[in-house]
Protein backbone atom coordinates (compact mmCIF):
# COMPACT_ATOMS: atom_id res chain seq x y z
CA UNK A 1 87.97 49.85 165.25
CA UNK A 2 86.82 46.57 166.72
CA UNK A 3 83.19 46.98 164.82
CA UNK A 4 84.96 47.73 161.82
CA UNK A 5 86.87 44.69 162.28
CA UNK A 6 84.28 42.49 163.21
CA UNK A 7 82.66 43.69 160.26
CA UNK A 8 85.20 43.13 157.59
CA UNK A 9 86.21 39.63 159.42
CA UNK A 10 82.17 38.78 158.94
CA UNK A 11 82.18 40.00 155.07
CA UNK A 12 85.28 38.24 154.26
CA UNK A 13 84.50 34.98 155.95
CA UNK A 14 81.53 34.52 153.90
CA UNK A 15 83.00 35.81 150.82
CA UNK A 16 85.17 33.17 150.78
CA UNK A 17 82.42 30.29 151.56
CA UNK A 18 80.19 31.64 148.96
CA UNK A 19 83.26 31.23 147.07
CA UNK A 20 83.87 27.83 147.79
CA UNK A 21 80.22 26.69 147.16
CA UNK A 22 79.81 28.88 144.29
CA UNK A 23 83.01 26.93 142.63
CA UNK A 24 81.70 23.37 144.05
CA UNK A 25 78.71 23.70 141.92
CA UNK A 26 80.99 25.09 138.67
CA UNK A 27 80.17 21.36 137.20
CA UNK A 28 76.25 21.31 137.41
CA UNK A 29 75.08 21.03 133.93
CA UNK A 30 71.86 22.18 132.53
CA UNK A 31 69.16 20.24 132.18
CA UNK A 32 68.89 17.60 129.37
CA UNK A 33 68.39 19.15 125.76
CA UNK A 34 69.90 22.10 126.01
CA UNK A 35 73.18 23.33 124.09
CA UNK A 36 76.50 22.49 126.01
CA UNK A 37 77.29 26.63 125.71
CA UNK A 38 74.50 26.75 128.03
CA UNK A 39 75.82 25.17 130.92
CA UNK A 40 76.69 28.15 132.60
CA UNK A 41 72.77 29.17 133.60
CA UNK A 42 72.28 26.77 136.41
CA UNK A 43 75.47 28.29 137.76
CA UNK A 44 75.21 31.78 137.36
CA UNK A 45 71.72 31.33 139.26
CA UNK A 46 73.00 29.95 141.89
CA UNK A 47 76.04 32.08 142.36
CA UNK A 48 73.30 34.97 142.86
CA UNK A 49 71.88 33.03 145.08
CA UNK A 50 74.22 32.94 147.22
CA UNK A 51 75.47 36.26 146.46
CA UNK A 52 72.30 38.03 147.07
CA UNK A 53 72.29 35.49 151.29
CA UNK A 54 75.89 36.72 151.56
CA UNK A 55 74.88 40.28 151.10
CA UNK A 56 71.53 39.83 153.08
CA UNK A 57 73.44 39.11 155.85
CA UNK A 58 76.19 41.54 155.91
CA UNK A 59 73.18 44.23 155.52
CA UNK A 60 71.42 42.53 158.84
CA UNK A 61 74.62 42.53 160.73
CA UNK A 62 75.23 46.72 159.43
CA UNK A 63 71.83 47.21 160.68
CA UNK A 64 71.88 45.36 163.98
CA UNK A 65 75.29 46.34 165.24
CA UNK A 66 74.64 49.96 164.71
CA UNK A 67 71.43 50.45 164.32
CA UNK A 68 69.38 48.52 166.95
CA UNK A 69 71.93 47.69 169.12
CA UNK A 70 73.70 51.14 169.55
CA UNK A 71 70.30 52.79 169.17
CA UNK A 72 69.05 50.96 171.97
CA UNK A 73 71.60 50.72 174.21
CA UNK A 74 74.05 53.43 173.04
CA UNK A 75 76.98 50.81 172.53
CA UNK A 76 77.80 48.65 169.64
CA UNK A 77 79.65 45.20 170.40
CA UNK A 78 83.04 47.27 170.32
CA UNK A 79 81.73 50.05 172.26
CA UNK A 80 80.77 47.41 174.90
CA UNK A 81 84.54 45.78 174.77
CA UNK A 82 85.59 49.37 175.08
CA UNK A 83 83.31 50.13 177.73
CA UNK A 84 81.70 53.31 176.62
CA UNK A 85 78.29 54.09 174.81
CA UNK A 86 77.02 56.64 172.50
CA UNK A 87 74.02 59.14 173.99
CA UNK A 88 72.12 61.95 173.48
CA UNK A 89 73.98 65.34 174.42
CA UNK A 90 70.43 66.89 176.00
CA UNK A 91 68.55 64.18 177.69
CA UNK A 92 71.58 61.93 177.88
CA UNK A 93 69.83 58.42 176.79
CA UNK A 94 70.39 56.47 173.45
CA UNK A 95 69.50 58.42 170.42
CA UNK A 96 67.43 55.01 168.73
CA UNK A 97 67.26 53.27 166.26
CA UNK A 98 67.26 55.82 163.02
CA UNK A 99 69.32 58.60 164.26
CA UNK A 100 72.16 55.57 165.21
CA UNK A 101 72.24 54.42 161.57
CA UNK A 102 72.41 58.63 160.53
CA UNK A 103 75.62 59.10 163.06
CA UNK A 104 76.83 55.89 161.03
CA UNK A 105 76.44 57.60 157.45
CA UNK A 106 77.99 60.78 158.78
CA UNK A 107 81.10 58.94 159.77
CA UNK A 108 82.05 58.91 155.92
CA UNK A 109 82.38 62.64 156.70
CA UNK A 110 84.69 61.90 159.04
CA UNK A 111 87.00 59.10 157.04
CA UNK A 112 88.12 62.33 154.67
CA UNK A 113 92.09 62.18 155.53
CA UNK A 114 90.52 60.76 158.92
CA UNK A 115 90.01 64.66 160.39
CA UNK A 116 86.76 63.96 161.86
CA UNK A 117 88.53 60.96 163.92
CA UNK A 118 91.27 63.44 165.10
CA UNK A 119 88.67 66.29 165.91
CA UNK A 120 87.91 64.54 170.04
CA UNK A 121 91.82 65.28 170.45
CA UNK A 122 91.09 68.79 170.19
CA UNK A 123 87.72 69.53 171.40
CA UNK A 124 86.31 69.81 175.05
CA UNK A 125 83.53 66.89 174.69
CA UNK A 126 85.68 64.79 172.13
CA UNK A 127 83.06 64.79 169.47
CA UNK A 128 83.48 64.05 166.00
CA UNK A 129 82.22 65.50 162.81
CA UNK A 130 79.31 62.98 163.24
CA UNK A 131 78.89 63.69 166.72
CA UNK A 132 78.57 67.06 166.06
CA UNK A 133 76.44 67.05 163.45
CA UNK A 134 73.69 64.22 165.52
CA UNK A 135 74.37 66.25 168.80
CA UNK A 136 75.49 62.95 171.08
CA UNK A 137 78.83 62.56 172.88
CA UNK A 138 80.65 59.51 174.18
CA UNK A 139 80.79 58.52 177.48
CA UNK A 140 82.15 55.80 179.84
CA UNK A 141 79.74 53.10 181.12
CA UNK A 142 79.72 52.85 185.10
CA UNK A 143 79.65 49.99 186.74
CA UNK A 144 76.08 49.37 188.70
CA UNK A 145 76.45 49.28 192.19
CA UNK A 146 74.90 46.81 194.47
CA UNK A 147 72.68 48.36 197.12
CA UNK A 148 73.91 47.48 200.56
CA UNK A 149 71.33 46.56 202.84
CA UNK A 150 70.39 48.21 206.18
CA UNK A 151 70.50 46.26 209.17
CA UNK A 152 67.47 46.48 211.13
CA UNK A 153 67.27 48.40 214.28
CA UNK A 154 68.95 46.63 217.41
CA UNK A 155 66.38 45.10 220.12
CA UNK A 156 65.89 48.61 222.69
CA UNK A 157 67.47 51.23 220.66
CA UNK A 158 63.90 52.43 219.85
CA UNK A 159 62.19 54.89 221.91
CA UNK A 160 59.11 53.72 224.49
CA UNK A 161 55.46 55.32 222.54
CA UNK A 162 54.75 58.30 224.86
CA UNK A 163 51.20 58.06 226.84
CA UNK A 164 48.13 57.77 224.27
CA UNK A 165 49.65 56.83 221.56
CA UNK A 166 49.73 53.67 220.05
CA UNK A 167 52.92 51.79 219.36
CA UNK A 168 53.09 53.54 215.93
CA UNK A 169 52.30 56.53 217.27
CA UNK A 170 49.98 57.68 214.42
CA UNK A 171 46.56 57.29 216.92
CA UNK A 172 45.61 57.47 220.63
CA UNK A 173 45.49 54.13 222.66
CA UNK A 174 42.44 54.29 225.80
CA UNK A 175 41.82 57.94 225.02
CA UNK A 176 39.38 58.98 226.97
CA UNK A 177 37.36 62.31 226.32
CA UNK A 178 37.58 63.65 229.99
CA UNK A 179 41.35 62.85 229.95
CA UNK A 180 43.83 65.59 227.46
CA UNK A 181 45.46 63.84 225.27
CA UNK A 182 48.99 62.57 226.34
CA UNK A 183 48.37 62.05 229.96
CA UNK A 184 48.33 58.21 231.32
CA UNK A 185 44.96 56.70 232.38
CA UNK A 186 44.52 55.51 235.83
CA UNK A 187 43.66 51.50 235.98
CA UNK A 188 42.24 49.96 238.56
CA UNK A 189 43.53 47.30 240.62
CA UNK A 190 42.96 44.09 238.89
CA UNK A 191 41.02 42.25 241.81
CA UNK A 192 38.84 45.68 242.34
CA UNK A 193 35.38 45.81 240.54
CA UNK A 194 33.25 48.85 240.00
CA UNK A 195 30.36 49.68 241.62
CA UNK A 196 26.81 51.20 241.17
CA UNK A 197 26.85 55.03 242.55
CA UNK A 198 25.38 55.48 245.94
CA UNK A 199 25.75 51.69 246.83
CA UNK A 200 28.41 50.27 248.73
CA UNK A 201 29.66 46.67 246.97
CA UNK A 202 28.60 44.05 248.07
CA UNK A 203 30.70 41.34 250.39
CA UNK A 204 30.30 37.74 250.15
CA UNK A 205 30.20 36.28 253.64
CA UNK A 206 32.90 34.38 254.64
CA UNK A 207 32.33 29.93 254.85
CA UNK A 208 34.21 30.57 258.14
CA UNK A 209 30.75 32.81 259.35
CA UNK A 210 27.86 30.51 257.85
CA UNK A 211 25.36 29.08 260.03
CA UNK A 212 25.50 25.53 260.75
């Protein structure tokens, strides 16, 4: 009801300025020469002029509001006050951009003694003669819902990597071939140093034991 409305508030708004201009420019008079019982042809040009914008326009809005618009999104600008939309009854999405303006034609099938508009009182997915016949239902819009987001993990609450594994635990860390995998390595002392085999390491002498 409120497209219809919009509509007929649209058509009658500039019905009534073409109107207006049309009868401003009653008093043009032809051009110089002519008879005085032609002083009507400048007029009548005009008022198809502005006749032929007035209906331009009313077509354009027709076409937007329920074709692109309701085709596109599945709601028309009273659908959207509403809060419903028009979609598909198999894959659920808007039907586009021709089959919007065919549901549209079909509703005259549904203005006969207004039966189609009383038919979603009486059947289980509320569908009209036109809904019927272009297979799409009505259904409420939902609201979109904000994602919350996750916290990150507190500082601990993580487990410790288990021995040879890197911190991500996808590779080993110091694996060593002679070691299994999963069992710690053995470090040595920091202040130790390794040795050739079969010699003993060597000992600085101590400045206390120099020779002086």
């Amino acid at each position: 009801m409120i497209d219809q409305l919009l509509y007929m508030i649209l058509a009658v708004g500039l019905g009534v300025g073409g109107g207006v201009i049309i009868g401003m420019a009653d008093g043009t008079s032809c051009p110089t020469g002519e008879s005085t019982d032609a002083t009507s042809c400048s007029s009548s040009v005009f008022e198809g002029i502005v006749s032929s914008i007035i209906t331009l326009v009313v077509l354009a809005y027709w076409f937007w509001n329920w074709g692109y618009r309701q085709g596109r999104t599945g709601s028309s600008i009273g659908k959207s006050v509403l809060k419903f939309k028009v979609v598909s009854e198999r894959t659920g999405r808007p039907i586009g951009f021709r089959m919007s303006l065919v549901r549209q034609v079909a509703h005259i099938l549904d203005a006969i003694f207004y039966i189609g508009y009383l038919l979603p009182l009486f059947t289980a997915k509320r569908q009209t003669i036109a809904d019927t016949l272009v297979k799409t239902v009505c259904l409420p819009i939902e609201p979109l819902r904000a994602s919350t987001p996750q916290p990150p993990p507190a500082y601990g609450t993580q487990p410790p990597p288990r021995y040879g594994t890197s911190v991500d635990g996808t590779s080993p860390a110091h694996w060593s071939p002679r070691q299994p995998y999963g069992t710690p390595l053995l470090r040595l002392p920091a202040t130790a140093s390794p040795s050739a085999p079969g010699r003993s390491p060597r000992q600085r002498p101590s400045p206390l034991s120099w020779p002086r």
